[in-house]
C-alpha atoms as a PDB file:
ATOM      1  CA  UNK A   1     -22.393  88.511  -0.532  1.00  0.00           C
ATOM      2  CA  UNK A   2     -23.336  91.836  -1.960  1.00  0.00           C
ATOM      3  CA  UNK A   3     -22.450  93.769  -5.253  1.00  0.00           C
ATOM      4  CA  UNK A   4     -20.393  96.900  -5.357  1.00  0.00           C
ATOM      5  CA  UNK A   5     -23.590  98.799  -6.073  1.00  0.00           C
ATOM      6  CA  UNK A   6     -25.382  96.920  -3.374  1.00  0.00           C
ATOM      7  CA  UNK A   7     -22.577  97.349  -0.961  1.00  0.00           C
ATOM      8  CA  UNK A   8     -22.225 101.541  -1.538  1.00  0.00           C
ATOM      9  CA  UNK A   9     -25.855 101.307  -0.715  1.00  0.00           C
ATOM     10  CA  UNK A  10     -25.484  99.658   2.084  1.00  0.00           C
ATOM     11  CA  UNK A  11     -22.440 102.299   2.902  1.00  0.00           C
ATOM     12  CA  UNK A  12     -24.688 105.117   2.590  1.00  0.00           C
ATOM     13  CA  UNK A  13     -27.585 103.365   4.956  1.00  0.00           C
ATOM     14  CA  UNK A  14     -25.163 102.759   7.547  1.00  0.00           C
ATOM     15  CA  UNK A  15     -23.684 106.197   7.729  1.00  0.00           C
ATOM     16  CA  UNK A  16     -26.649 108.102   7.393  1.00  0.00           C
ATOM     17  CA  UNK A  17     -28.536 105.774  10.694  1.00  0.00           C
ATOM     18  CA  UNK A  18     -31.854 107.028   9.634  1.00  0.00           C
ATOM     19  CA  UNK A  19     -34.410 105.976   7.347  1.00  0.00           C
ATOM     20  CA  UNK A  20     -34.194 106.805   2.969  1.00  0.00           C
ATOM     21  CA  UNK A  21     -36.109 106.884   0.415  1.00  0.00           C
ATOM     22  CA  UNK A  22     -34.899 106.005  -3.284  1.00  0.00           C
ATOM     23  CA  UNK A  23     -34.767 109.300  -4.363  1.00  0.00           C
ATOM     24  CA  UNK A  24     -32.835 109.896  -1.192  1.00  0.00           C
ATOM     25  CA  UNK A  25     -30.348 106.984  -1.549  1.00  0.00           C
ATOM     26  CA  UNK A  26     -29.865 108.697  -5.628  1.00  0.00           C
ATOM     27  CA  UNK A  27     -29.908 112.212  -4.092  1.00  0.00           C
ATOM     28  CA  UNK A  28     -27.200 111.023  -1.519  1.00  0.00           C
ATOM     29  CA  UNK A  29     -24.960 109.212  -3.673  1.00  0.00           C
ATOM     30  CA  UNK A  30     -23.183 112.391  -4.957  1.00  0.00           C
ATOM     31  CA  UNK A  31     -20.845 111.324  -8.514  1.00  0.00           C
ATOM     32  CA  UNK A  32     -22.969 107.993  -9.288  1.00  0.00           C
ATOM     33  CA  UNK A  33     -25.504 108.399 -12.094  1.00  0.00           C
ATOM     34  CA  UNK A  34     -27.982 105.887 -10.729  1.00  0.00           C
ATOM     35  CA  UNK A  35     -31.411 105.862 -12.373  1.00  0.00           C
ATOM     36  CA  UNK A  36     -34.188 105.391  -9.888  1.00  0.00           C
ATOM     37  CA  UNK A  37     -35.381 101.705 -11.543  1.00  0.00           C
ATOM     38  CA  UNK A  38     -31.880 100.918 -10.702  1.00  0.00           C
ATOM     39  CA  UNK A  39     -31.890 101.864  -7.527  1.00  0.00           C
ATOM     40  CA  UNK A  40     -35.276  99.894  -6.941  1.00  0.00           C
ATOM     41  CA  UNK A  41     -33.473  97.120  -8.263  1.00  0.00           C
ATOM     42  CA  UNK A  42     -30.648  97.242  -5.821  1.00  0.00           C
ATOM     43  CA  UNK A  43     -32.827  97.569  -2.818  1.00  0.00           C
ATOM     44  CA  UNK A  44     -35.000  94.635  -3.958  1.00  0.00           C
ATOM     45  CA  UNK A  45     -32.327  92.287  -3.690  1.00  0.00           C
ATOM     46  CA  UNK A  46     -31.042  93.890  -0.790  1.00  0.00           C
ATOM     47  CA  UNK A  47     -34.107  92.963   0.544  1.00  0.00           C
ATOM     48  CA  UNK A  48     -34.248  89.299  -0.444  1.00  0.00           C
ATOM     49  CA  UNK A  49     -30.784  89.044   1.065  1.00  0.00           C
ATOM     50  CA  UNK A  50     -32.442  90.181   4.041  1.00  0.00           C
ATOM     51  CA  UNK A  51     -30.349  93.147   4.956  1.00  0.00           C
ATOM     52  CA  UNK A  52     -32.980  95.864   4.529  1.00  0.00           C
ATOM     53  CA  UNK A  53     -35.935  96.914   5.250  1.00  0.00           C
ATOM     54  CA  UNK A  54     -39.082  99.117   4.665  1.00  0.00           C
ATOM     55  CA  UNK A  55     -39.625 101.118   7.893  1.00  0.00           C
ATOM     56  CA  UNK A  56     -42.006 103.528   6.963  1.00  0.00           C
ATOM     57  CA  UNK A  57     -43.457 105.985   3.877  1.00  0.00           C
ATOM     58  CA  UNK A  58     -43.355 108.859   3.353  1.00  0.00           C
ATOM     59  CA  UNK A  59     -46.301 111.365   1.360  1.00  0.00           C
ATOM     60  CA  UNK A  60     -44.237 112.671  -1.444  1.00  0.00           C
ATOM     61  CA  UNK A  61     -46.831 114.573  -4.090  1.00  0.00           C
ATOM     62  CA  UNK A  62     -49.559 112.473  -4.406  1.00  0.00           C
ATOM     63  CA  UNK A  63     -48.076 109.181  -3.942  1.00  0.00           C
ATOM     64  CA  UNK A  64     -46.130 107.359  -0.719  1.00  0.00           C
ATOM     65  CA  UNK A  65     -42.391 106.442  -1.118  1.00  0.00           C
ATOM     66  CA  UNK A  66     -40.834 103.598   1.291  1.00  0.00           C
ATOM     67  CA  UNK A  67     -38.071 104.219   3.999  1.00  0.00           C
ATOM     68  CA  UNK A  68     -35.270 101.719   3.725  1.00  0.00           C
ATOM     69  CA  UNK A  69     -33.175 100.980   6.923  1.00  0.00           C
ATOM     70  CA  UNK A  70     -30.710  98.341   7.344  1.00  0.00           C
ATOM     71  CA  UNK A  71     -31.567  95.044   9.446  1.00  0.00           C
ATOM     72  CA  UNK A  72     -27.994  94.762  10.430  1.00  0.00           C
ATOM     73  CA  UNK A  73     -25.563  97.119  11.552  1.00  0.00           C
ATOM     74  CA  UNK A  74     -22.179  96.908   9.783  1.00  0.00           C
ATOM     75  CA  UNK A  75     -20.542  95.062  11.833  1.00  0.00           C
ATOM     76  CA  UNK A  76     -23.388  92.767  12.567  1.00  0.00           C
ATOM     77  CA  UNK A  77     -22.943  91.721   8.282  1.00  0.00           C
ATOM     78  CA  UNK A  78     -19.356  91.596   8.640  1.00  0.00           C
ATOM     79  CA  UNK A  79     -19.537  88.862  11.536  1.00  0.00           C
ATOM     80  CA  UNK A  80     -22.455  86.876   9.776  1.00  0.00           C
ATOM     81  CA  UNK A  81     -20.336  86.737   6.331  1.00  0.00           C
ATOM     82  CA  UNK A  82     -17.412  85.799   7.796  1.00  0.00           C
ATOM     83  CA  UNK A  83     -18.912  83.123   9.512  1.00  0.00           C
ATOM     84  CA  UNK A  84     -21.063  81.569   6.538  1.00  0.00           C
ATOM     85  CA  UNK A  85     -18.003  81.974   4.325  1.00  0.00           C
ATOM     86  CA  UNK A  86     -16.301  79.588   5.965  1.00  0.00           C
ATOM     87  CA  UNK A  87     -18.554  77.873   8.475  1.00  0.00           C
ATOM     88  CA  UNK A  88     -15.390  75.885  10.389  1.00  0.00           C
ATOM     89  CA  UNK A  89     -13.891  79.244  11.305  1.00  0.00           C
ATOM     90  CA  UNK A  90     -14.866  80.370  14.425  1.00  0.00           C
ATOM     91  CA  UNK A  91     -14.962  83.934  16.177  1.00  0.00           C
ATOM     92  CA  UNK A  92     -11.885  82.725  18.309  1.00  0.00           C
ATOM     93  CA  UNK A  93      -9.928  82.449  15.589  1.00  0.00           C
ATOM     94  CA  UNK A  94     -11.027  85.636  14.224  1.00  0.00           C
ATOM     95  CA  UNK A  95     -10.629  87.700  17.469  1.00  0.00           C
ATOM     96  CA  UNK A  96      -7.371  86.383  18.094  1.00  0.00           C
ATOM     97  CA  UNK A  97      -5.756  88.024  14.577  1.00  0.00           C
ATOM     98  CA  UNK A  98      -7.582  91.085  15.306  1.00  0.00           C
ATOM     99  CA  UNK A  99      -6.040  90.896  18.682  1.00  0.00           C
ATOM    100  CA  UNK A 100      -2.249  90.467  17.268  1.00  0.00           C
ATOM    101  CA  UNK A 101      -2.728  93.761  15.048  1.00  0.00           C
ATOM    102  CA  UNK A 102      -4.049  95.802  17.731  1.00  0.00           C
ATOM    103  CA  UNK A 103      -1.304  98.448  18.951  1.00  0.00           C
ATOM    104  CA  UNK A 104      -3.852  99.937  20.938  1.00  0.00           C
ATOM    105  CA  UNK A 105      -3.560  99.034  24.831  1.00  0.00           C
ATOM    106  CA  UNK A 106      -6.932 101.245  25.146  1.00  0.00           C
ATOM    107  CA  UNK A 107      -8.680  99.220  22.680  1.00  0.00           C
ATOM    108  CA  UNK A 108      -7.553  96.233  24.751  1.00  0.00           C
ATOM    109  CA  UNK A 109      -8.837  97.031  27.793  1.00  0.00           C
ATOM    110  CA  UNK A 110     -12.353  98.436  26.273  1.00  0.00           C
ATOM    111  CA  UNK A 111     -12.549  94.674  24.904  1.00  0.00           C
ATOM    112  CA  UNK A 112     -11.887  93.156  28.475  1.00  0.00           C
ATOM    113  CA  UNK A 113     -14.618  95.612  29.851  1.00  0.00           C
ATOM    114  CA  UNK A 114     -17.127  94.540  27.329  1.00  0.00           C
ATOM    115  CA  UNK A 115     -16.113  91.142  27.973  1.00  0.00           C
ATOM    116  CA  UNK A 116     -16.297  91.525  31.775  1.00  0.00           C
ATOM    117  CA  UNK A 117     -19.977  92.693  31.382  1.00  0.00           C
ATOM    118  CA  UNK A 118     -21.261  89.823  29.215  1.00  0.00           C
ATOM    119  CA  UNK A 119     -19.801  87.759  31.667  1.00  0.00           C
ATOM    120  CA  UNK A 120     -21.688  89.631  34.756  1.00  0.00           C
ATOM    121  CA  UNK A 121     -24.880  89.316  32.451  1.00  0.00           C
ATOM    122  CA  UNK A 122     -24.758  86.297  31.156  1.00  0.00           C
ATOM    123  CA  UNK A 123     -24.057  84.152  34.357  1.00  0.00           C
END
């Protein structure tokens, strides 16, 4: 489970789909006052919750700054906490509710084509 700092990061890394630095993520994160310890903070324990990581650095003056991409995608971390919040759930379940709110016949039929071809790949 994330924070509500940890999750705008997170926000921000997802929408931006390329790596950032800390002064980037602070830089980026228009009306919040971060200060760049906290920032460090906030990756650091996004780390240890494994849902970033350090993809490469980057020469800034005389010293290298990490690159921080996610590990997951979004909806990669909203699958795997909705399944380890409640471990008896099951995607079924899950699918199914999404299913009854769907007004979207399009949508529909994109999910039986992506269902089609895991079935054609996976047999």
């Amino acid at each position: 489970m994330m924070t509500k700092s940890e999750k705008q990061i997170m926000d921000l890394l997802w929408s931006v789909d390329e790596p950032l630095s800390c002064t980037e993520i602070i830089q980026m994160s228009g009306d919040k006052t971060w200060k760049d310890s906290y920032v460090h903070s906030l990756i650091k324990s996004l780390m240890k919750k494994d849902l970033v990581e350090v993809v490469s650095f980057e020469l800034v003056s005389r010293s290298y700054a990490r690159k921080f991409m996610p590990k997951l995608s979004k909806e990669q971390y909203c699958i795997r906490e909705y399944l380890n919040e409640s471990p008896d759930n099951n995607f079924v379940k899950l699918f199914t509710t999404y299913l009854d709110q769907c007004d979207s016949a399009d949508e529909v039929q994109a999910l039986e084509g992506v269902i089609e071809q895991w079935k054609s790949t996976h047999s």
